[in-house]
PDB file of N, CA and C in Angstrom:
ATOM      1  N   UNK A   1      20.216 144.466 -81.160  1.00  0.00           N
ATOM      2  CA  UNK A   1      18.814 144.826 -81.131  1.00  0.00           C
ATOM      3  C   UNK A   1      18.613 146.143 -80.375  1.00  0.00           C
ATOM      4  N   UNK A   2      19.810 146.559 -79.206  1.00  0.00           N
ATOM      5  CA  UNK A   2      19.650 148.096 -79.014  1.00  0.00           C
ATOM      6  C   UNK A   2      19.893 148.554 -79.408  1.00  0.00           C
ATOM      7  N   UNK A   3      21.116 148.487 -80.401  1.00  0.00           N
ATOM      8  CA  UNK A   3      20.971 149.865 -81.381  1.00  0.00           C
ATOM      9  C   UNK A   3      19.818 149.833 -82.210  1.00  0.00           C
ATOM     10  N   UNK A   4      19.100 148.939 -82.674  1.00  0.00           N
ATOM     11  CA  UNK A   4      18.167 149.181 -83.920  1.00  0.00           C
ATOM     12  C   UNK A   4      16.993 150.043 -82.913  1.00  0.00           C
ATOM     13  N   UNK A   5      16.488 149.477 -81.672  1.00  0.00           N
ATOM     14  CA  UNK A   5      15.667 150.281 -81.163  1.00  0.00           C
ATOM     15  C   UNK A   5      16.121 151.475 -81.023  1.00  0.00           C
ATOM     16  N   UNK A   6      17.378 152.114 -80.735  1.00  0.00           N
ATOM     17  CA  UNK A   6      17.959 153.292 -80.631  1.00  0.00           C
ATOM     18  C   UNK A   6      17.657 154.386 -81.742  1.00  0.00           C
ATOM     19  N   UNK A   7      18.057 153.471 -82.902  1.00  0.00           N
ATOM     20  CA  UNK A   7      17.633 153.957 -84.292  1.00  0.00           C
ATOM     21  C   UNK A   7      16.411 154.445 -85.209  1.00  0.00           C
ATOM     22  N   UNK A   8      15.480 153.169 -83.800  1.00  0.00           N
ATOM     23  CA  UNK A   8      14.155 153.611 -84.268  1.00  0.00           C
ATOM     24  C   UNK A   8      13.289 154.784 -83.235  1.00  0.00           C
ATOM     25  N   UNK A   9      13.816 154.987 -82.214  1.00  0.00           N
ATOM     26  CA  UNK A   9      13.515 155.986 -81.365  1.00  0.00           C
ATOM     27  C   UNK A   9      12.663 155.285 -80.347  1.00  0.00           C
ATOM     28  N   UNK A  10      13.003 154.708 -80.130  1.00  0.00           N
ATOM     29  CA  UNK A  10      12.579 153.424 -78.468  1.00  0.00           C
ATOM     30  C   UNK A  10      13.936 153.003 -77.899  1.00  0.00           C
ATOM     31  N   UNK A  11      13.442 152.676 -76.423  1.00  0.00           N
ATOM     32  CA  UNK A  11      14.521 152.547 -75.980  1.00  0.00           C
ATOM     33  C   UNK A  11      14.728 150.808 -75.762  1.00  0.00           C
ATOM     34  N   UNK A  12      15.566 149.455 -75.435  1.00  0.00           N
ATOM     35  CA  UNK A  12      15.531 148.601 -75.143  1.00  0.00           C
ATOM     36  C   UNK A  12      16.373 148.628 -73.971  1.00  0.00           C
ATOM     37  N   UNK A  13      15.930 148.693 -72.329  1.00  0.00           N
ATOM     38  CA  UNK A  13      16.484 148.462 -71.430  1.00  0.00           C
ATOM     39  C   UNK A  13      17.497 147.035 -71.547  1.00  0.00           C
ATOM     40  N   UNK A  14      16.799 146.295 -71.967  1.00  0.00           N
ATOM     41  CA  UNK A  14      17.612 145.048 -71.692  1.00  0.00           C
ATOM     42  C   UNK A  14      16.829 143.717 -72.200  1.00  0.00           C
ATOM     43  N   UNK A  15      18.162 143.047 -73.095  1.00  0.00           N
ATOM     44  CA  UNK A  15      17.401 142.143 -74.120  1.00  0.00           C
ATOM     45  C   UNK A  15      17.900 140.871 -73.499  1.00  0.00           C
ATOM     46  N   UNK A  16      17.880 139.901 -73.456  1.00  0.00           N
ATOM     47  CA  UNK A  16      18.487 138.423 -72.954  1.00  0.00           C
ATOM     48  C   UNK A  16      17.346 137.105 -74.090  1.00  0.00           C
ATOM     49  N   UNK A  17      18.412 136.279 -74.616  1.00  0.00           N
ATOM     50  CA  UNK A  17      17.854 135.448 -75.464  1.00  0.00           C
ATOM     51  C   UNK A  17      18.644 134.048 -74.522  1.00  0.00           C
ATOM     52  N   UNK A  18      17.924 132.938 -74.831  1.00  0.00           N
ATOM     53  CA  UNK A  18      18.106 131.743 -74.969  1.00  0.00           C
ATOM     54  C   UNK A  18      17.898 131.052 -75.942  1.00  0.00           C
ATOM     55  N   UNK A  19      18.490 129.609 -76.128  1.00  0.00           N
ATOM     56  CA  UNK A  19      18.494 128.955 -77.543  1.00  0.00           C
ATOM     57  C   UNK A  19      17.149 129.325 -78.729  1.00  0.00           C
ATOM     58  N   UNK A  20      15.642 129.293 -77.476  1.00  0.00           N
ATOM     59  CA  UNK A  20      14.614 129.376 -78.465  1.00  0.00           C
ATOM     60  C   UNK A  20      13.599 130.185 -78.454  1.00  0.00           C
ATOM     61  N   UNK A  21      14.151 131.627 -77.679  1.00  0.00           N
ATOM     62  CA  UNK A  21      13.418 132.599 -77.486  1.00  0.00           C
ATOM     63  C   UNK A  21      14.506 134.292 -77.357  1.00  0.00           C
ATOM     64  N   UNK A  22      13.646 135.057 -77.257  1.00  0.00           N
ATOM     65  CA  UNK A  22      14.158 136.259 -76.788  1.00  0.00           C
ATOM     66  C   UNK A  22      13.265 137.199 -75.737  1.00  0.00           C
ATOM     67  N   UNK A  23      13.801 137.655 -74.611  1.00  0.00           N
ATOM     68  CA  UNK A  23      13.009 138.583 -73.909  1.00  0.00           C
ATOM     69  C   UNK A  23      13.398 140.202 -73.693  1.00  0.00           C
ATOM     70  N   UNK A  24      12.939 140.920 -74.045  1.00  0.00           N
ATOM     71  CA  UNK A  24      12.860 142.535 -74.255  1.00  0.00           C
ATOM     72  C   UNK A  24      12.291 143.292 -73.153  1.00  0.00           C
ATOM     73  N   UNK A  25      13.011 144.417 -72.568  1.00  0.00           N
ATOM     74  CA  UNK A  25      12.368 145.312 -72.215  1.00  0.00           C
ATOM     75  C   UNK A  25      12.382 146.507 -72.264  1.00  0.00           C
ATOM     76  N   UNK A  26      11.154 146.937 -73.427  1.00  0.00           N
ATOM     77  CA  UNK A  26      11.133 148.121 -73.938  1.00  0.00           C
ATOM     78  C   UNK A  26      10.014 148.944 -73.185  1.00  0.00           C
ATOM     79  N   UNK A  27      10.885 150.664 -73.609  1.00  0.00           N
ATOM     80  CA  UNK A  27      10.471 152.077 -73.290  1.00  0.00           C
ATOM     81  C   UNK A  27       9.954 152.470 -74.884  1.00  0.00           C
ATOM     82  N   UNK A  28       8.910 152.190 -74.932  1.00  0.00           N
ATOM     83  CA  UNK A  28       8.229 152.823 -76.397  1.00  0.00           C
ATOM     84  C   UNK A  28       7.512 154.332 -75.897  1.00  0.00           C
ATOM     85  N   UNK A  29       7.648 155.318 -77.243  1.00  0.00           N
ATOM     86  CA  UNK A  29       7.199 156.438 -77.152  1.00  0.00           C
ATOM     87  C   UNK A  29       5.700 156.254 -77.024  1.00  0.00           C
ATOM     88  N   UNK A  30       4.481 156.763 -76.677  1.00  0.00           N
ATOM     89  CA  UNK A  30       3.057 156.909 -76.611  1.00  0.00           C
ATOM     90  C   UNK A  30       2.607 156.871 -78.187  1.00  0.00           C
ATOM     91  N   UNK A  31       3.764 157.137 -78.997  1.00  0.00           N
ATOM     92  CA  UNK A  31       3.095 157.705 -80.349  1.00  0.00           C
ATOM     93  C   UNK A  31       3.447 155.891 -81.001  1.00  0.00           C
ATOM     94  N   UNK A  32       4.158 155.256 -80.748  1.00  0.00           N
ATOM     95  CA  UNK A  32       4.519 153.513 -81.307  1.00  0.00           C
ATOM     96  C   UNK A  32       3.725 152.692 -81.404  1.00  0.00           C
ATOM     97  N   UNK A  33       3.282 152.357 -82.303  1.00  0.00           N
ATOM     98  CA  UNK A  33       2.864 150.820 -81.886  1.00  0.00           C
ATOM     99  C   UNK A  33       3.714 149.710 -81.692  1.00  0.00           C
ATOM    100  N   UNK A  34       2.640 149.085 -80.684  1.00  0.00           N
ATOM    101  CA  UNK A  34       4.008 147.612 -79.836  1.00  0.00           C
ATOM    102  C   UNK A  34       4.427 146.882 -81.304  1.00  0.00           C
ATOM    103  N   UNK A  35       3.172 146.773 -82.273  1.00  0.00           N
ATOM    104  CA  UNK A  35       3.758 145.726 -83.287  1.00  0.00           C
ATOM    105  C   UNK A  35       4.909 146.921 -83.982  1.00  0.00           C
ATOM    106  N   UNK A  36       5.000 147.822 -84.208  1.00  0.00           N
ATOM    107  CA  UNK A  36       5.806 148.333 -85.267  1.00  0.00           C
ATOM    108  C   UNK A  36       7.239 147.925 -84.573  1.00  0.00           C
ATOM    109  N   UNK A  37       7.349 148.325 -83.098  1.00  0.00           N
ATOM    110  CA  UNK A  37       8.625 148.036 -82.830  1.00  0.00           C
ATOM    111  C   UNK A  37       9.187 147.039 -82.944  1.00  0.00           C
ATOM    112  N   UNK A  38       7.990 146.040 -82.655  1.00  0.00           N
ATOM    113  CA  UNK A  38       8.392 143.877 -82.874  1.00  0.00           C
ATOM    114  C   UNK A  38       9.214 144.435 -84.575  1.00  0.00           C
ATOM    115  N   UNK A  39       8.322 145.111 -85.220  1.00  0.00           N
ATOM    116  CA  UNK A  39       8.487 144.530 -86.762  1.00  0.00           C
ATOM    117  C   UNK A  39       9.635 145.330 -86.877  1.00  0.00           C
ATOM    118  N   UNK A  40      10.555 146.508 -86.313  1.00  0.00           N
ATOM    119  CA  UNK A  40      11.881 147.096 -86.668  1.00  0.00           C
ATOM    120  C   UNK A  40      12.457 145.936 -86.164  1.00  0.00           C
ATOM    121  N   UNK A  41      12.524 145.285 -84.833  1.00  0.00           N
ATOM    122  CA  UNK A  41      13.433 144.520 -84.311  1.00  0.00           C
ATOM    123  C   UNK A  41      13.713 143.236 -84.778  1.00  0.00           C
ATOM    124  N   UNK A  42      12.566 142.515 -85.220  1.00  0.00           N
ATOM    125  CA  UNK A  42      12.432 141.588 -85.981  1.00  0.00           C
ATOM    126  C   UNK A  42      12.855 141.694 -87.489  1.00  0.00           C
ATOM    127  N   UNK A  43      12.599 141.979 -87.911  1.00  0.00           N
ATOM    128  CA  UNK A  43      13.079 142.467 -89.426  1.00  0.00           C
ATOM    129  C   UNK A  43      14.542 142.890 -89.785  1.00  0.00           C
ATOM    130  N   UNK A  44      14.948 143.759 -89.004  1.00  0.00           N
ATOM    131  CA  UNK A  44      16.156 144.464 -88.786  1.00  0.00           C
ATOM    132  C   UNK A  44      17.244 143.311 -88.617  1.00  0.00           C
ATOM    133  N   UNK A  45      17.086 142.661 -87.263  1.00  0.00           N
ATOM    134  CA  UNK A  45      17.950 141.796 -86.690  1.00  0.00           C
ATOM    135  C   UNK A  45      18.347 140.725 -87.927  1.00  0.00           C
ATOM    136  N   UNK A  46      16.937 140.325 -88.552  1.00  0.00           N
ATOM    137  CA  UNK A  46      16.752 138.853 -89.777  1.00  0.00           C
ATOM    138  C   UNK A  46      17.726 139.549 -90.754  1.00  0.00           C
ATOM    139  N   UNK A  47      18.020 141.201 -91.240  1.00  0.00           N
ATOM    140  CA  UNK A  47      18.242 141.394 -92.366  1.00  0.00           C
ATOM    141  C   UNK A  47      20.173 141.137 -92.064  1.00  0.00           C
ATOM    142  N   UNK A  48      20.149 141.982 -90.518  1.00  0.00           N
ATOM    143  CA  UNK A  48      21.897 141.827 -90.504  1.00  0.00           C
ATOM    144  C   UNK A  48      22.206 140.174 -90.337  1.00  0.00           C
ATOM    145  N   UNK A  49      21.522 139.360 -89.906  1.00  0.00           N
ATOM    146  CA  UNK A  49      21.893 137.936 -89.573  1.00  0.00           C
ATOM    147  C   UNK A  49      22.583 137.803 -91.185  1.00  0.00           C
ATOM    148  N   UNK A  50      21.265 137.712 -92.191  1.00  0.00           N
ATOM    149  CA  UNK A  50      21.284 137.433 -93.122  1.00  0.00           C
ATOM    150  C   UNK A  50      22.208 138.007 -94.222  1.00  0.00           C
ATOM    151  N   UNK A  51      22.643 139.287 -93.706  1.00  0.00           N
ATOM    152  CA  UNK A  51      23.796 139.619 -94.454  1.00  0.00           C
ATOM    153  C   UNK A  51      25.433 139.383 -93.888  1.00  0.00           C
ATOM    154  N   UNK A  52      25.042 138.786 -92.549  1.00  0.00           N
ATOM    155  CA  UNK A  52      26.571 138.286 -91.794  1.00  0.00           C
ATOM    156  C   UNK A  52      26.161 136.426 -92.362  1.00  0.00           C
ATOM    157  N   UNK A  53      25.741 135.867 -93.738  1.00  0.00           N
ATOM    158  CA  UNK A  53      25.641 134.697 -93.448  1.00  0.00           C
ATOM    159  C   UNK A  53      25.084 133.439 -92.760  1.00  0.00           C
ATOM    160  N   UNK A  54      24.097 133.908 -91.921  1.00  0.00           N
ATOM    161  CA  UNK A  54      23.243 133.268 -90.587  1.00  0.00           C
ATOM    162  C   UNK A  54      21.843 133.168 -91.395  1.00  0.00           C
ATOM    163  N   UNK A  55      21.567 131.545 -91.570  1.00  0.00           N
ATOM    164  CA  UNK A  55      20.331 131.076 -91.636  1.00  0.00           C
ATOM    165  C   UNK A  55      19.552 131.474 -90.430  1.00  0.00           C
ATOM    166  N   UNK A  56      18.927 132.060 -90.335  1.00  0.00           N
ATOM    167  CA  UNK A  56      17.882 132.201 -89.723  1.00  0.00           C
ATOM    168  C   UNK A  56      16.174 133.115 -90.055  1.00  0.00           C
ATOM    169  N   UNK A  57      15.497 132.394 -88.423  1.00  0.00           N
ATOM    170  CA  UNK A  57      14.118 133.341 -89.250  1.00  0.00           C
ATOM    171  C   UNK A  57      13.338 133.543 -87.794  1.00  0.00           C
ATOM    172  N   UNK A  58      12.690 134.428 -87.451  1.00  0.00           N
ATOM    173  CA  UNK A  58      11.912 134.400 -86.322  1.00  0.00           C
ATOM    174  C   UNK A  58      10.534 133.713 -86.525  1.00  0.00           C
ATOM    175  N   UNK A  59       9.820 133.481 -85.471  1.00  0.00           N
ATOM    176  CA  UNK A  59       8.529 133.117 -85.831  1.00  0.00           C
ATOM    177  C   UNK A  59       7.728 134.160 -86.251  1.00  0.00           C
ATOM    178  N   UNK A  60       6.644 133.787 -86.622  1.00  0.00           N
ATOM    179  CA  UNK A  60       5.457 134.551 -87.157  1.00  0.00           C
ATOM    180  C   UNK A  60       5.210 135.400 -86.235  1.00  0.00           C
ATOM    181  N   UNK A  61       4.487 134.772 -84.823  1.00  0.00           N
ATOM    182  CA  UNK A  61       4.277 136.045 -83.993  1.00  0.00           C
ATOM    183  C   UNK A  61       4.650 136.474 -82.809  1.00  0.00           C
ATOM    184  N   UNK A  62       4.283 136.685 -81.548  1.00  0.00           N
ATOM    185  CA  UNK A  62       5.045 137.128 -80.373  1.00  0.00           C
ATOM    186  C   UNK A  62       4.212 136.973 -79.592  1.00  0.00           C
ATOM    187  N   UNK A  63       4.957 137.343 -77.847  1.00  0.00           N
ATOM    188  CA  UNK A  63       3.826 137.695 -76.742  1.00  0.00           C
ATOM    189  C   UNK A  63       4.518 139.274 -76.535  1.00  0.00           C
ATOM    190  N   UNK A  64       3.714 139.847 -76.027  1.00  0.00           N
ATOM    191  CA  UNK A  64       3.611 141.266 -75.035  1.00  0.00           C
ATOM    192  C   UNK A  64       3.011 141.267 -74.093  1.00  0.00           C
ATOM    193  N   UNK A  65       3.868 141.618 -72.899  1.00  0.00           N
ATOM    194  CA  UNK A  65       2.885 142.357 -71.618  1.00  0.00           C
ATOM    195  C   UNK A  65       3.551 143.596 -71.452  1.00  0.00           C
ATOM    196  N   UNK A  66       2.626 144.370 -70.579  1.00  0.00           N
ATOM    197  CA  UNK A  66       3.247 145.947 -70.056  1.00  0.00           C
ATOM    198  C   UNK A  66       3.602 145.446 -68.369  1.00  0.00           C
ATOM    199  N   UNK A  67       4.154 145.906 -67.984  1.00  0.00           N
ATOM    200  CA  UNK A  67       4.718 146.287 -66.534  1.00  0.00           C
ATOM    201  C   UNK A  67       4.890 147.328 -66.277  1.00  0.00           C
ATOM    202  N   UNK A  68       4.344 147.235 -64.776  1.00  0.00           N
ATOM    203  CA  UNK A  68       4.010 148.902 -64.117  1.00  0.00           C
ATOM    204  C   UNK A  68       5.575 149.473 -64.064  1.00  0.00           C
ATOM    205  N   UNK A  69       6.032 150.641 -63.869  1.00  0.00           N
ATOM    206  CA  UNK A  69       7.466 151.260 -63.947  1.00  0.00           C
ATOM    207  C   UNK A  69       7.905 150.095 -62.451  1.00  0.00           C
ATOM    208  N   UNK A  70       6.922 149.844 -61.378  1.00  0.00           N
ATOM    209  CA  UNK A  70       7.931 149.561 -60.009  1.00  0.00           C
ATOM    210  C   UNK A  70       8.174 148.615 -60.295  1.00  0.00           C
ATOM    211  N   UNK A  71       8.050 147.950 -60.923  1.00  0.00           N
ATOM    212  CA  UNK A  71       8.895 146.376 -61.776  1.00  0.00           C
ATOM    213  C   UNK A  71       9.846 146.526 -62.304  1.00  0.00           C
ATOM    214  N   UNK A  72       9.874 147.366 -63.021  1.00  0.00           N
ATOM    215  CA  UNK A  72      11.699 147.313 -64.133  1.00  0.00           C
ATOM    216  C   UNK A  72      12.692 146.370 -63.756  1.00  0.00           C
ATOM    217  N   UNK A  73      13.063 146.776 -62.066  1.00  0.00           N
ATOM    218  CA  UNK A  73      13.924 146.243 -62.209  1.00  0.00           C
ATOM    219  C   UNK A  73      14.168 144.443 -61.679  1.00  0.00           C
ATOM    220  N   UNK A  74      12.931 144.078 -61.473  1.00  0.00           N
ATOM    221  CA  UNK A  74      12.676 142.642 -61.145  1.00  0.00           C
ATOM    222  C   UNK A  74      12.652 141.756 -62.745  1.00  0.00           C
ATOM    223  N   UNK A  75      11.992 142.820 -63.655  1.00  0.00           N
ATOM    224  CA  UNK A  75      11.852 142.913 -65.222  1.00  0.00           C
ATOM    225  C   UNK A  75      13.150 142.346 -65.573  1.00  0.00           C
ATOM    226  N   UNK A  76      13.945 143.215 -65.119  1.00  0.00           N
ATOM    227  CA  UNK A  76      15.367 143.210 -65.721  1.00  0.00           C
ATOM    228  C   UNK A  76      16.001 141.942 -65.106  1.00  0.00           C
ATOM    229  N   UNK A  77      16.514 142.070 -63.765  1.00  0.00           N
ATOM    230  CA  UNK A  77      16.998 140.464 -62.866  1.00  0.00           C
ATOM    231  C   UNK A  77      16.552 139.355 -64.057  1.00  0.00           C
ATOM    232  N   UNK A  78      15.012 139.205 -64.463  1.00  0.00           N
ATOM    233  CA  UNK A  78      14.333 138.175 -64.966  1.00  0.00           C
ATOM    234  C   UNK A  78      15.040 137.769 -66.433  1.00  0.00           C
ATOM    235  N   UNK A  79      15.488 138.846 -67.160  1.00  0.00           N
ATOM    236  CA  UNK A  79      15.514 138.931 -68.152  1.00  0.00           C
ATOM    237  C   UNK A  79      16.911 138.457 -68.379  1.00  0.00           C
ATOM    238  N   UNK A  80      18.016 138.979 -67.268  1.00  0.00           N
ATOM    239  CA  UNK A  80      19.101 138.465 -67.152  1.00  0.00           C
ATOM    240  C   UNK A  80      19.931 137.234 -66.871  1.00  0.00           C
ATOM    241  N   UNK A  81      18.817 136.894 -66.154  1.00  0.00           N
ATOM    242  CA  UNK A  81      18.566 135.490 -65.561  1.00  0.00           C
ATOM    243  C   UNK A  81      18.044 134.274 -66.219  1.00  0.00           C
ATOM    244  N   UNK A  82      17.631 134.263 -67.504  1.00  0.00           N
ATOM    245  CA  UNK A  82      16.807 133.236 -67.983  1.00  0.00           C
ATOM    246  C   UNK A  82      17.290 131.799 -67.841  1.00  0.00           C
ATOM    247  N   UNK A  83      18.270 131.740 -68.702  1.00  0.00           N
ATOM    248  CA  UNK A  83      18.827 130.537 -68.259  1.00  0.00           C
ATOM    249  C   UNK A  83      18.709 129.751 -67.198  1.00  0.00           C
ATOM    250  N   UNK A  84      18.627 130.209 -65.584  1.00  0.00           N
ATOM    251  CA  UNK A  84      18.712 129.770 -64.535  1.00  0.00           C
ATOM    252  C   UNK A  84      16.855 129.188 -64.461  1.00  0.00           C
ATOM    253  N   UNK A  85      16.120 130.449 -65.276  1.00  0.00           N
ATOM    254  CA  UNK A  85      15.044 130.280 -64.894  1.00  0.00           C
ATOM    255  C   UNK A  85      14.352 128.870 -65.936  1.00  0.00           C
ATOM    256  N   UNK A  86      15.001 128.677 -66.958  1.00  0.00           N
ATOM    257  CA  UNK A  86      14.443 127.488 -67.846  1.00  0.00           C
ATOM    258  C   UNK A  86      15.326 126.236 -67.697  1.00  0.00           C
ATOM    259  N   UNK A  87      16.380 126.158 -66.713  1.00  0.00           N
ATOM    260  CA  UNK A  87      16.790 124.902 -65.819  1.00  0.00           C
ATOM    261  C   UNK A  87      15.582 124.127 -65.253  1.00  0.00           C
ATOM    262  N   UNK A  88      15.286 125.031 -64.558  1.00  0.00           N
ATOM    263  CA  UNK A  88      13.860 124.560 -64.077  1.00  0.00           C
ATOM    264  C   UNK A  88      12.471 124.295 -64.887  1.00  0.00           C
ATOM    265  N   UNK A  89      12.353 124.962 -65.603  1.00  0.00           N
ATOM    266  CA  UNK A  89      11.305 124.881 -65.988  1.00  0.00           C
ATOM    267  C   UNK A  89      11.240 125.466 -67.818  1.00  0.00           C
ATOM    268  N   UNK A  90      10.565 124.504 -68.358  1.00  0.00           N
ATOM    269  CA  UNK A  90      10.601 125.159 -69.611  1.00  0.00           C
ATOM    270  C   UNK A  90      10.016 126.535 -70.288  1.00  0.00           C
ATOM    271  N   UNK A  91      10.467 127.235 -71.314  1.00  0.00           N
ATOM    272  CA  UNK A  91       9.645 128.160 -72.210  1.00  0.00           C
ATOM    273  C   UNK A  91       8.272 128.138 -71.711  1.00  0.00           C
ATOM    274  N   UNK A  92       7.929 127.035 -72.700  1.00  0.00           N
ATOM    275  CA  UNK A  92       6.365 127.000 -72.999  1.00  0.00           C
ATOM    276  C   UNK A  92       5.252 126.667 -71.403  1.00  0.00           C
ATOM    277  N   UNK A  93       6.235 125.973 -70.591  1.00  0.00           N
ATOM    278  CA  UNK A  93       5.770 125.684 -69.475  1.00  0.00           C
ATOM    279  C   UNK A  93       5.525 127.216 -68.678  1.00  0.00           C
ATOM    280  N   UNK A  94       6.677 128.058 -68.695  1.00  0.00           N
ATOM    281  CA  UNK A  94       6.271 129.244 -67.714  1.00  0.00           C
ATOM    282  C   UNK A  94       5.256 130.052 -68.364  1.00  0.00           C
ATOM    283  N   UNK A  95       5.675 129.918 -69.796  1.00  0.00           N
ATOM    284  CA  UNK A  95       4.679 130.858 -70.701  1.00  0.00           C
ATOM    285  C   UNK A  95       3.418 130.765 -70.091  1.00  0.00           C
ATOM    286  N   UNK A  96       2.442 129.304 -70.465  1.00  0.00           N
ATOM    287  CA  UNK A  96       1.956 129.354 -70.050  1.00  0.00           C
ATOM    288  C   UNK A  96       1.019 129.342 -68.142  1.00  0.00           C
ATOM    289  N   UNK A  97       2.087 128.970 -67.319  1.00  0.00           N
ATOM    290  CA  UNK A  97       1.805 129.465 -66.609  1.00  0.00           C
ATOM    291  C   UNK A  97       1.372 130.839 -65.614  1.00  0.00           C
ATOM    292  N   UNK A  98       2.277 131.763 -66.983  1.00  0.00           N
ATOM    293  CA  UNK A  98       2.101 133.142 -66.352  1.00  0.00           C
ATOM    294  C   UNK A  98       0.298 133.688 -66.987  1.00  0.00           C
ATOM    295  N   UNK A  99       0.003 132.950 -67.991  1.00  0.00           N
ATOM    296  CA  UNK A  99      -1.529 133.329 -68.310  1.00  0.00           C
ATOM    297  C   UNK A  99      -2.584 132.638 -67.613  1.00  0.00           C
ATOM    298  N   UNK A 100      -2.125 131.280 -66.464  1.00  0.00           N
ATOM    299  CA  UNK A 100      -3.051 131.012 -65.811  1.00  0.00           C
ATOM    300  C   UNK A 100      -2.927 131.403 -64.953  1.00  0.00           C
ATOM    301  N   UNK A 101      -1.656 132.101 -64.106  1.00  0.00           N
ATOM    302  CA  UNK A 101      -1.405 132.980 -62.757  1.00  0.00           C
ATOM    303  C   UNK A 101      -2.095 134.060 -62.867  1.00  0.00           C
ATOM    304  N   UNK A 102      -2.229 135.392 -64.044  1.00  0.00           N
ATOM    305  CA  UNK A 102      -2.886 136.217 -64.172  1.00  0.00           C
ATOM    306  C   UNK A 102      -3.759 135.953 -64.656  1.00  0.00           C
ATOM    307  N   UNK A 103      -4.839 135.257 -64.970  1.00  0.00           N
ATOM    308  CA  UNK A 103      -6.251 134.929 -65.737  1.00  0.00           C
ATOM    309  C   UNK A 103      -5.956 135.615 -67.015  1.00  0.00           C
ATOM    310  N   UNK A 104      -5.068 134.975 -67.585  1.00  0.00           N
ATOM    311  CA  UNK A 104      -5.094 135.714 -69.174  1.00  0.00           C
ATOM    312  C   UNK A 104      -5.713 134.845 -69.899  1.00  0.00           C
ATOM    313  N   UNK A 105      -6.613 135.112 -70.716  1.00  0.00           N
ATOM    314  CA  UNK A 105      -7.575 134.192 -71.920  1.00  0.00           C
ATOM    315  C   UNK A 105      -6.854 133.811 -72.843  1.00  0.00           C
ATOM    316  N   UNK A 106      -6.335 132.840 -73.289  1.00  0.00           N
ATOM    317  CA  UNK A 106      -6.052 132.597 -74.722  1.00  0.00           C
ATOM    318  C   UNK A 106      -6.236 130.762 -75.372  1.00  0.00           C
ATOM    319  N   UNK A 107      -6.484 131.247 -76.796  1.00  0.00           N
ATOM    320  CA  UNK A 107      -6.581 129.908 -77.229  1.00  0.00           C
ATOM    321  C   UNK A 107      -5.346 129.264 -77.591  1.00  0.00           C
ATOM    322  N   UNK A 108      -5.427 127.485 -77.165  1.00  0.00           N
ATOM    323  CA  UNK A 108      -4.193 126.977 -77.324  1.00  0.00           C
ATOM    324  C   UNK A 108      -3.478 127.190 -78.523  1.00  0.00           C
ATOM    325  N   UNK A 109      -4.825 126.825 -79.346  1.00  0.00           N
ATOM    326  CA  UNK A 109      -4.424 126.848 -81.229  1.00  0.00           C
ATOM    327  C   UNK A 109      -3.543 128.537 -81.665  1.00  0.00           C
ATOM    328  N   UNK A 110      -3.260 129.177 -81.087  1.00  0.00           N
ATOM    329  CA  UNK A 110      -2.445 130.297 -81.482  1.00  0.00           C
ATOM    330  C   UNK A 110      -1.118 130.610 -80.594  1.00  0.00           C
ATOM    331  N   UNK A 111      -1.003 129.492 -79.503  1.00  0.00           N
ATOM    332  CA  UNK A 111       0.083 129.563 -78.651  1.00  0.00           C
ATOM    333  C   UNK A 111       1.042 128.635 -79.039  1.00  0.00           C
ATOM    334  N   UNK A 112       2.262 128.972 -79.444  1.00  0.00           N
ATOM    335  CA  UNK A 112       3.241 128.154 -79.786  1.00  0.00           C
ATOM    336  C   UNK A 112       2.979 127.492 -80.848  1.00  0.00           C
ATOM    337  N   UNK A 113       2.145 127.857 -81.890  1.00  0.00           N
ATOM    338  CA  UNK A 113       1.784 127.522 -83.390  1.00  0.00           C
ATOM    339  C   UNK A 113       0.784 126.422 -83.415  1.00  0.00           C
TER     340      UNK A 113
END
């Protein structure tokens, strides 16, 4: 997935997946949109799976947040770390906890399908 961002002219500091997710942290140009890059990375990744033989499919849609630059690298630890961090606690559990820690609005009916 870094080379395809490479390819597409964004950068991906650092990607880390677990069984039922993936977490990214991208340097997009000012001129990108966040969805176009989801849709190179997403798309891209489905087409080589699919031509190395690999059933697979991503979901429909995603989350995004921005982080200020003095984060990166707590960004990164996090990102590297997942595993340790969903021992404890699940996906959907931190997910949503990080939108009631920051007062983020959202409806259930579009979270996790």
């Amino acid at each position: 997935m870094a080379e395809i961002a490479k390819k597409q002219g964004f950068e991906a500091a650092v990607i880390g997946g677990v069984r039922d997710h993936v977490h990214a942290l991208l340097f997009l140009p000012p001129i990108m949109p966040l969805a176009k890059a989801v849709q190179y990375l997403k798309g891209s990744s489905s087409k080589w799976l699919h031509e190395d033989g690999v059933n697979f499919s991503w979901q429909e849609g995603y989350g995004a947040f921005s982080v200020s630059a003095s984060q990166t690298e707590s960004v990164v630890r996090y990102i590297k770390n997942q595993a340790a961090h969903y021992a404890k606690k699940s996906f959907a559990e931190e997910f949503l906890d990080f939108f009631r820690k920051y007062n983020v609005p959202y409806d259930p009916k579009y979270v996790f399908g």
